[in-house]
PDB file of N, CA and C in Angstrom:
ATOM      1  N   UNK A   1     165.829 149.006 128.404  1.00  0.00           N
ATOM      2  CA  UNK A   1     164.783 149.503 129.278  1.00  0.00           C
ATOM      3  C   UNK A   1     163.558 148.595 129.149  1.00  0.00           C
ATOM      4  N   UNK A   2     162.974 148.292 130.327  1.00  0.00           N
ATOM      5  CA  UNK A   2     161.916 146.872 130.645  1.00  0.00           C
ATOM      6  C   UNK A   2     160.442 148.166 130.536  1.00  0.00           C
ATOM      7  N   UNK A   3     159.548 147.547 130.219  1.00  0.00           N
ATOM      8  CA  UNK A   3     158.107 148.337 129.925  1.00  0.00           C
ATOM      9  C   UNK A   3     157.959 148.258 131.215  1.00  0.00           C
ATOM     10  N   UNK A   4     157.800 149.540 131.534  1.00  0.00           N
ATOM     11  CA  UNK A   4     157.009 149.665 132.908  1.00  0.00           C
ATOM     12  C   UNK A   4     156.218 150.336 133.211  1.00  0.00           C
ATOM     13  N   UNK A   5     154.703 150.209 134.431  1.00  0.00           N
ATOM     14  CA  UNK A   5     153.886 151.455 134.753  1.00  0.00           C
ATOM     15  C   UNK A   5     154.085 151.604 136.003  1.00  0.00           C
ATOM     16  N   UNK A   6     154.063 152.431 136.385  1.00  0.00           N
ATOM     17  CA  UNK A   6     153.596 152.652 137.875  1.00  0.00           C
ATOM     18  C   UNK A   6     152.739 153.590 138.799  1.00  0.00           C
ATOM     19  N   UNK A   7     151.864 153.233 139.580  1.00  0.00           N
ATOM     20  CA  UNK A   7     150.743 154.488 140.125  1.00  0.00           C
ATOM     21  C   UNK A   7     151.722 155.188 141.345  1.00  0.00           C
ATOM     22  N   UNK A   8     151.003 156.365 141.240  1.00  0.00           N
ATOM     23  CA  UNK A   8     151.348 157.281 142.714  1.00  0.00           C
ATOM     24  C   UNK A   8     150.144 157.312 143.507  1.00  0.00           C
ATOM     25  N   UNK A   9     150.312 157.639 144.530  1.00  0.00           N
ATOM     26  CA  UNK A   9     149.693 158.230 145.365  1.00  0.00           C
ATOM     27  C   UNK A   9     149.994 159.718 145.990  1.00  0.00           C
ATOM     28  N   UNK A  10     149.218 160.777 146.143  1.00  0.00           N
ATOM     29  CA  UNK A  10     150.129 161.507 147.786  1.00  0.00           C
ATOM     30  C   UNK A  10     148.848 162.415 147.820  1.00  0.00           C
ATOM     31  N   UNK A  11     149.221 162.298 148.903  1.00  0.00           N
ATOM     32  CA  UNK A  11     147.784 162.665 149.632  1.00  0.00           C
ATOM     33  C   UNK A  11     148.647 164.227 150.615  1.00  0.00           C
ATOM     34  N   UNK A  12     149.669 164.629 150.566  1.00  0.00           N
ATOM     35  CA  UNK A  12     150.091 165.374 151.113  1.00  0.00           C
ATOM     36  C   UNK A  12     150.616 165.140 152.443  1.00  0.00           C
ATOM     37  N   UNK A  13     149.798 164.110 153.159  1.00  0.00           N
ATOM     38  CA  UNK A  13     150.645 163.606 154.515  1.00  0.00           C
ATOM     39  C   UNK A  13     151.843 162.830 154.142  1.00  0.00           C
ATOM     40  N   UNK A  14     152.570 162.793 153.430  1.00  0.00           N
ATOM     41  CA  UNK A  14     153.779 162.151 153.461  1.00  0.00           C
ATOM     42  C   UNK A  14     154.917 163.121 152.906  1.00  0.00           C
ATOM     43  N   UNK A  15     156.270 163.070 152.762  1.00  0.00           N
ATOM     44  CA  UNK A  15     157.046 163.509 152.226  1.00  0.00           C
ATOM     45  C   UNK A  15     157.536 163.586 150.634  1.00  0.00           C
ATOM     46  N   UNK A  16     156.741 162.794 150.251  1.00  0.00           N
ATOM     47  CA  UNK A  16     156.609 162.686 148.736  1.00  0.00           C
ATOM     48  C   UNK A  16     155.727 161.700 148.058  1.00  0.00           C
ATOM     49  N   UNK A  17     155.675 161.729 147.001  1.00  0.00           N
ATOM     50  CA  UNK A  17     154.622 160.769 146.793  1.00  0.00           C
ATOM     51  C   UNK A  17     154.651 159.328 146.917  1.00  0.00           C
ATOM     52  N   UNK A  18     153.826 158.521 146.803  1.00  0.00           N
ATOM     53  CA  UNK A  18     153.958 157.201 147.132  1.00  0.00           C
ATOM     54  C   UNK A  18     153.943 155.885 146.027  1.00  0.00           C
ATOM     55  N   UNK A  19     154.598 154.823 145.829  1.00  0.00           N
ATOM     56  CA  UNK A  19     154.075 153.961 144.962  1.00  0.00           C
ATOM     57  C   UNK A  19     153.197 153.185 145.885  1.00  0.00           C
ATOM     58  N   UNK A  20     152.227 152.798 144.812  1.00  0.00           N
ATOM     59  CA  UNK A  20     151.185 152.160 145.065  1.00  0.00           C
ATOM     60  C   UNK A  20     151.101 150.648 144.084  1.00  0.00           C
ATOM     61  N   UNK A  21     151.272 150.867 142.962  1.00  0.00           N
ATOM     62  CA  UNK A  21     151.346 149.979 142.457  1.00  0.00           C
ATOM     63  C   UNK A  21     152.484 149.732 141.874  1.00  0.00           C
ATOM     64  N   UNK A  22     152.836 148.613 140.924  1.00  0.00           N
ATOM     65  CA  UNK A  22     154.095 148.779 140.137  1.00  0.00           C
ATOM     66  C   UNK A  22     154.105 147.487 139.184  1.00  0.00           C
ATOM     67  N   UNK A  23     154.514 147.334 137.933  1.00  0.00           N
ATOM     68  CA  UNK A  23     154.204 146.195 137.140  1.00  0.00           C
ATOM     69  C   UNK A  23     155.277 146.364 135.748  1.00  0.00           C
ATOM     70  N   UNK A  24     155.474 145.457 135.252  1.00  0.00           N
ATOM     71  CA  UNK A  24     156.633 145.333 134.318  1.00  0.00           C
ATOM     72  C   UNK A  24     155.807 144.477 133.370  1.00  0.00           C
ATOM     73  N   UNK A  25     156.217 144.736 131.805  1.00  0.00           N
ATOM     74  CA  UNK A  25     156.115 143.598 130.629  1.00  0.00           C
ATOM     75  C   UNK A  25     154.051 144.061 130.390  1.00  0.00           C
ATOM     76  N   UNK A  26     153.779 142.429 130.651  1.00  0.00           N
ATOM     77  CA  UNK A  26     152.601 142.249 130.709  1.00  0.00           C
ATOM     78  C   UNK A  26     151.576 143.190 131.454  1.00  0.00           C
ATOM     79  N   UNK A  27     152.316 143.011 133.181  1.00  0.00           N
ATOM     80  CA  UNK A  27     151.506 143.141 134.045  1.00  0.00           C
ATOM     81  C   UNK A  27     151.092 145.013 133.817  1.00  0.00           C
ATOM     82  N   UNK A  28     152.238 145.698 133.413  1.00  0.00           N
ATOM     83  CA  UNK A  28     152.270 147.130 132.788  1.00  0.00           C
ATOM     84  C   UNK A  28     151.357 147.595 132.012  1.00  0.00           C
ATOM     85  N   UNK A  29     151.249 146.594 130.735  1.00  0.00           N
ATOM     86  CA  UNK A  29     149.956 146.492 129.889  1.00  0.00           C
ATOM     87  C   UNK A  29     149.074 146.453 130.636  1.00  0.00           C
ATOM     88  N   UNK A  30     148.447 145.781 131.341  1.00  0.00           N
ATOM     89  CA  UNK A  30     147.599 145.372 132.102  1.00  0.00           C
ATOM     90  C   UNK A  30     147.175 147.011 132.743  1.00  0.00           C
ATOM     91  N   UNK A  31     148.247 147.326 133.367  1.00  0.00           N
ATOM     92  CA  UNK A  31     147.885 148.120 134.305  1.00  0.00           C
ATOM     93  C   UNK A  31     147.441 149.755 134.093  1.00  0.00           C
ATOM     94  N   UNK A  32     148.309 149.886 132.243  1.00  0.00           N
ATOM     95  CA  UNK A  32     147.254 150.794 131.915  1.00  0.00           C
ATOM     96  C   UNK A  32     146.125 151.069 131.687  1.00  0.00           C
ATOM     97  N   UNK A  33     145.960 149.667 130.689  1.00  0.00           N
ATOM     98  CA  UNK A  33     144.191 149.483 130.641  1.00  0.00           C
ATOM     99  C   UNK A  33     143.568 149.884 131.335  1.00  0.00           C
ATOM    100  N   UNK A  34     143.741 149.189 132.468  1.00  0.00           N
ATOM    101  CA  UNK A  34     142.911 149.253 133.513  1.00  0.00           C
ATOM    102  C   UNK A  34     142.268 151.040 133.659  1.00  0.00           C
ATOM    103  N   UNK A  35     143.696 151.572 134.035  1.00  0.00           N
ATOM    104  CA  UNK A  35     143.529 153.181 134.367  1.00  0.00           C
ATOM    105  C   UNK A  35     142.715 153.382 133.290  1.00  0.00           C
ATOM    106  N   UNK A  36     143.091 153.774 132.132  1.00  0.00           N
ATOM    107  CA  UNK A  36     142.009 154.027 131.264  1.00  0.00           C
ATOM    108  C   UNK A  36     140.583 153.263 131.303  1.00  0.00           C
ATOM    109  N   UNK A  37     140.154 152.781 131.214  1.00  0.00           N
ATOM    110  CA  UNK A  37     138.858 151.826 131.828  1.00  0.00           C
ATOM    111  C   UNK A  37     138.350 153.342 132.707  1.00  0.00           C
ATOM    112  N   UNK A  38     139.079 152.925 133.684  1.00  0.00           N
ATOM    113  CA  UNK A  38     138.537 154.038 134.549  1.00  0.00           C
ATOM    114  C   UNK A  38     138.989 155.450 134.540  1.00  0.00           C
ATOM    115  N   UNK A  39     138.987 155.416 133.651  1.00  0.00           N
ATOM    116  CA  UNK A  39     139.402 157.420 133.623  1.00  0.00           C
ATOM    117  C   UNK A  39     140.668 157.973 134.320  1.00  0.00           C
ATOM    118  N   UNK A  40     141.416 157.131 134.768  1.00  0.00           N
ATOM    119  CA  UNK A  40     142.951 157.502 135.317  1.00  0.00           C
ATOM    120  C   UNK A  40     143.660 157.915 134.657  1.00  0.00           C
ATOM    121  N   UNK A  41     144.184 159.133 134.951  1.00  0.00           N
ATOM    122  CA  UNK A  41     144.922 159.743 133.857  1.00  0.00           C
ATOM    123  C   UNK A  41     146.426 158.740 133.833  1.00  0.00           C
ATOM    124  N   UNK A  42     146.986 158.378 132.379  1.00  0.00           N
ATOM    125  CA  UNK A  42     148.154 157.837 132.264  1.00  0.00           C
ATOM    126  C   UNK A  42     149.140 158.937 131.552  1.00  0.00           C
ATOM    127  N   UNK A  43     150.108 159.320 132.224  1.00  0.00           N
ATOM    128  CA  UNK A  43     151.246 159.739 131.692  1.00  0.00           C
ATOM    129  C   UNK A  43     152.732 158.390 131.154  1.00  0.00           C
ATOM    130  N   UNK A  44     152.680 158.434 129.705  1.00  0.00           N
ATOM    131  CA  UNK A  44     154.255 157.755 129.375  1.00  0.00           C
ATOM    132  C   UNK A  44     155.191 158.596 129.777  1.00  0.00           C
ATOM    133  N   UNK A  45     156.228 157.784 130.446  1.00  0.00           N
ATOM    134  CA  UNK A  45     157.231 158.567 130.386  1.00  0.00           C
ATOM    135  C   UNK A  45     157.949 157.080 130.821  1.00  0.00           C
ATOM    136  N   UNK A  46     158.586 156.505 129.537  1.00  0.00           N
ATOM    137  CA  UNK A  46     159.219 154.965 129.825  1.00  0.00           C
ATOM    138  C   UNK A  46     160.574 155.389 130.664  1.00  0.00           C
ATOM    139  N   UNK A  47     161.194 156.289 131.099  1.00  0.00           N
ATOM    140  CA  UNK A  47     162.715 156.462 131.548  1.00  0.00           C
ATOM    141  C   UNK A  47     161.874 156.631 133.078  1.00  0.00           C
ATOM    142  N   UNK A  48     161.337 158.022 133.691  1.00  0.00           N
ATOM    143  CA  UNK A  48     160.885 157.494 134.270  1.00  0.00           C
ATOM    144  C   UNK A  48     159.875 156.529 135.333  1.00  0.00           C
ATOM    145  N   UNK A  49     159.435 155.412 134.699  1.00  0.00           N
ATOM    146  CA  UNK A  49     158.680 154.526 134.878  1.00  0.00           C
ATOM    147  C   UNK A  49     159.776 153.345 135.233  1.00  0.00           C
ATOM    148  N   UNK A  50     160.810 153.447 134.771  1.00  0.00           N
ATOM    149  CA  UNK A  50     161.592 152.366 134.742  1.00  0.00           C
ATOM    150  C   UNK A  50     162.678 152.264 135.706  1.00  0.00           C
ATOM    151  N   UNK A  51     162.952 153.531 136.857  1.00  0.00           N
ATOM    152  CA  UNK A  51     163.252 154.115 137.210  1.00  0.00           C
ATOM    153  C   UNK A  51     162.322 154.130 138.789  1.00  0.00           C
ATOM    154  N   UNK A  52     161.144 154.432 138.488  1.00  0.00           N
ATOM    155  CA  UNK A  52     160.373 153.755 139.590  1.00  0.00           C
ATOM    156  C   UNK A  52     159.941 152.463 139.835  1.00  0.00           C
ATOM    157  N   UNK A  53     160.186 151.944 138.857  1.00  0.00           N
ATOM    158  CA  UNK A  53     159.669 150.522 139.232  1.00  0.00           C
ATOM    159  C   UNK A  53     160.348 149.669 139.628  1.00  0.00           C
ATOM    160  N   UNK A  54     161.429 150.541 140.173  1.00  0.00           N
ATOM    161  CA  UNK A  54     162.610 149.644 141.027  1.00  0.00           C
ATOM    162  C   UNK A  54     162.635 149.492 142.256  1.00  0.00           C
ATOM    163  N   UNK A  55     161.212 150.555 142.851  1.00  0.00           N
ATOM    164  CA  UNK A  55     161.099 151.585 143.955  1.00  0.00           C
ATOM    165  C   UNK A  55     159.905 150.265 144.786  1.00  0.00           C
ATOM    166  N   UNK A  56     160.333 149.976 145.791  1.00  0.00           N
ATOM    167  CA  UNK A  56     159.218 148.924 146.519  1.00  0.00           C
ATOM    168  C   UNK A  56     157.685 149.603 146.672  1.00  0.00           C
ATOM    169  N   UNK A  57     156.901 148.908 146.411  1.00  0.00           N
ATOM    170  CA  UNK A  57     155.459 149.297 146.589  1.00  0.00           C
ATOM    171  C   UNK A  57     155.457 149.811 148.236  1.00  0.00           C
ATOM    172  N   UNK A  58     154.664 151.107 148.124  1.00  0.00           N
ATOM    173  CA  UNK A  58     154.636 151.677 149.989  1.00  0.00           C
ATOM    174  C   UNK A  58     155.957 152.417 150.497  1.00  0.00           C
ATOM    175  N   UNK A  59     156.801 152.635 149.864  1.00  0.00           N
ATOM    176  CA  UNK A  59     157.691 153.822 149.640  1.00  0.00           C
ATOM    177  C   UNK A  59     157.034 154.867 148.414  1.00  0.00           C
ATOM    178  N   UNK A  60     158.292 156.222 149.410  1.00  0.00           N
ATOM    179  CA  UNK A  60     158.437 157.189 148.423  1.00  0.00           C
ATOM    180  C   UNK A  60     159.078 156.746 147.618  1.00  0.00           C
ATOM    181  N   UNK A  61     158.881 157.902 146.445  1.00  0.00           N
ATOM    182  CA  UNK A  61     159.693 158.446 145.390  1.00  0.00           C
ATOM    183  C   UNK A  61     160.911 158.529 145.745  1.00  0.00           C
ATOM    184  N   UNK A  62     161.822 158.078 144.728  1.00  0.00           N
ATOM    185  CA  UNK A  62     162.933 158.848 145.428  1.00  0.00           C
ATOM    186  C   UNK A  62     163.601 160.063 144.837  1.00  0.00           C
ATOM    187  N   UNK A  63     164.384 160.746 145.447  1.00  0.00           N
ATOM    188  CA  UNK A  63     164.802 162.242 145.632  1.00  0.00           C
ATOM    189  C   UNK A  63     164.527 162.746 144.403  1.00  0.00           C
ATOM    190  N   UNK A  64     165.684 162.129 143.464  1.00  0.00           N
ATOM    191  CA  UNK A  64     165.845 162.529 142.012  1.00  0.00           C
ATOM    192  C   UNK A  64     164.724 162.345 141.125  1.00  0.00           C
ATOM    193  N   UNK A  65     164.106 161.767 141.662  1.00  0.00           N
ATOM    194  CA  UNK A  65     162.521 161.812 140.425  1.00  0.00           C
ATOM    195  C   UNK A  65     161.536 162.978 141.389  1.00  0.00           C
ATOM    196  N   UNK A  66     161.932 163.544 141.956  1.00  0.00           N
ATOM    197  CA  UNK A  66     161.203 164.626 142.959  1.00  0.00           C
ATOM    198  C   UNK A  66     160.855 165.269 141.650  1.00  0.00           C
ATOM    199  N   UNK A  67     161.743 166.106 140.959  1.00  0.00           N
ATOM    200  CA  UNK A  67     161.157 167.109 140.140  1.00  0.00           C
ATOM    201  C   UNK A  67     160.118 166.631 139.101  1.00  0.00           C
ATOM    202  N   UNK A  68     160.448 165.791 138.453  1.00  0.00           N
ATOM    203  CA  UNK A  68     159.931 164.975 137.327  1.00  0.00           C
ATOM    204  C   UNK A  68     158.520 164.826 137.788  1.00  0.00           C
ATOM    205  N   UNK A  69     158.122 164.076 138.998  1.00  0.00           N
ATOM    206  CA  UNK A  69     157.039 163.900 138.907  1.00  0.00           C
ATOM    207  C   UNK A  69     156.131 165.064 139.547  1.00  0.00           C
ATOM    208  N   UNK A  70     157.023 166.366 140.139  1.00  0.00           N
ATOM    209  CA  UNK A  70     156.080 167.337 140.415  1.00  0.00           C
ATOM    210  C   UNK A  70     155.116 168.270 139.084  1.00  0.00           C
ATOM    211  N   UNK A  71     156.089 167.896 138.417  1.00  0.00           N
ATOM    212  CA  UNK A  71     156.145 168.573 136.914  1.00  0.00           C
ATOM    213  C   UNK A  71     155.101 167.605 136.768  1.00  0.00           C
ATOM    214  N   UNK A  72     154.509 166.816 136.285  1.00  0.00           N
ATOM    215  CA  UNK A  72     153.793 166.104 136.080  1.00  0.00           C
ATOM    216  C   UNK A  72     152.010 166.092 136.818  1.00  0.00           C
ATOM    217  N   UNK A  73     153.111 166.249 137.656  1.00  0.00           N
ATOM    218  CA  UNK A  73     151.039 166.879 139.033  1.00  0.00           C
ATOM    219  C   UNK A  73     150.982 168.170 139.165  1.00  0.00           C
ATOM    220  N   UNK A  74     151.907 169.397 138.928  1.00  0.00           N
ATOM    221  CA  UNK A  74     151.105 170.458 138.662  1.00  0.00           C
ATOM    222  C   UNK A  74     150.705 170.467 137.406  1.00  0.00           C
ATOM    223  N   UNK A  75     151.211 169.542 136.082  1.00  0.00           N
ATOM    224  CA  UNK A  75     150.263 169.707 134.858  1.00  0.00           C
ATOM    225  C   UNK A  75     149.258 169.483 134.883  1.00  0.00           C
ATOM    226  N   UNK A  76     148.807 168.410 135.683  1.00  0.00           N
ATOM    227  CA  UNK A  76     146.991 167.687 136.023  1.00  0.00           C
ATOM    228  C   UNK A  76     146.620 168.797 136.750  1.00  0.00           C
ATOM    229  N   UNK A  77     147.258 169.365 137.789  1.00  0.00           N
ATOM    230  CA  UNK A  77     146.342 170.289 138.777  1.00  0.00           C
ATOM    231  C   UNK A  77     146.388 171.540 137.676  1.00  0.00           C
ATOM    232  N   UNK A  78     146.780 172.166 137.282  1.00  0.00           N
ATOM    233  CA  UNK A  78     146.679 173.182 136.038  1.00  0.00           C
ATOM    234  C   UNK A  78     145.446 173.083 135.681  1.00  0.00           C
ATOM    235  N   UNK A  79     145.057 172.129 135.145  1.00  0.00           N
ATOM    236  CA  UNK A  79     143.414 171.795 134.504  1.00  0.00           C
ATOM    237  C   UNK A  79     144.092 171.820 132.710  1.00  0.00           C
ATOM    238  N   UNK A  80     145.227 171.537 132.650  1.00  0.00           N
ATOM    239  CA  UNK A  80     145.922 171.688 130.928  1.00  0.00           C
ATOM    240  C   UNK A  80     144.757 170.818 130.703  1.00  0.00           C
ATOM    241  N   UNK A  81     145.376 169.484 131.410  1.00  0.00           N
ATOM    242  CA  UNK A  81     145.267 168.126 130.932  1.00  0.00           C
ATOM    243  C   UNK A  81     144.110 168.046 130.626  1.00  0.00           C
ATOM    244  N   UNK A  82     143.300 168.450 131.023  1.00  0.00           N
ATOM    245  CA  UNK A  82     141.556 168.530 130.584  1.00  0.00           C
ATOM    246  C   UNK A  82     141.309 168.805 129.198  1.00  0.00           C
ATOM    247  N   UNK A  83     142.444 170.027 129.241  1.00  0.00           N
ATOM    248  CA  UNK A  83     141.679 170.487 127.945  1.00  0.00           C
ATOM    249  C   UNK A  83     141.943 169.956 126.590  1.00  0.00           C
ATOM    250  N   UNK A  84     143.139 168.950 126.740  1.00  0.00           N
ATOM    251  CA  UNK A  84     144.108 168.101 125.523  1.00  0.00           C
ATOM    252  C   UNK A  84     142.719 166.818 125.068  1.00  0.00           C
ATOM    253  N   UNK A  85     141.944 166.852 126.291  1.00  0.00           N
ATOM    254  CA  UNK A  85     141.702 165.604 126.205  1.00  0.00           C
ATOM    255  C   UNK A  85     140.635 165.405 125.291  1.00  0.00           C
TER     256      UNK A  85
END
């Protein structure tokens, strides 16, 4: 398994969420920093990250990571994540 990050998007007008960004190795490193820098919340989850980052930038998600990453945005919308932090 290759280090990977990748951002979402969804804004609700689409059918699922969106990649926006996507980066492997280095550029991954890179790309957490960054989020953190700016207060972006980063979730690890190297299986799937690695998994999306197969996924072309400006597509959905695809099907099978549907659940995974809903699970993931109702934890942020919850307000958990706030309180870990």
């Amino acid at each position: 398994m290759k280090d990977a990050a990748v951002a979402l998007s969804y804004t609700g007008n689409e059918p699922a969420p969106v990649i926006v960004a996507s980066g492997k190795n280095e550029l991954a490193k890179r790309m957490r920093e960054i989020a953190r820098e700016h207060e972006i919340r980063v979730v690890e989850d190297p299986l799937l990250a690695d998994i999306l980052s197969d996924v072309e930038i400006g597509n959905c998600i695809p099907g099978e990571t549907w659940e995974a990453v809903a699970a993931i945005f109702a934890f942020f919308r919850s307000g958990i994540a706030d309180e870990l932090v």
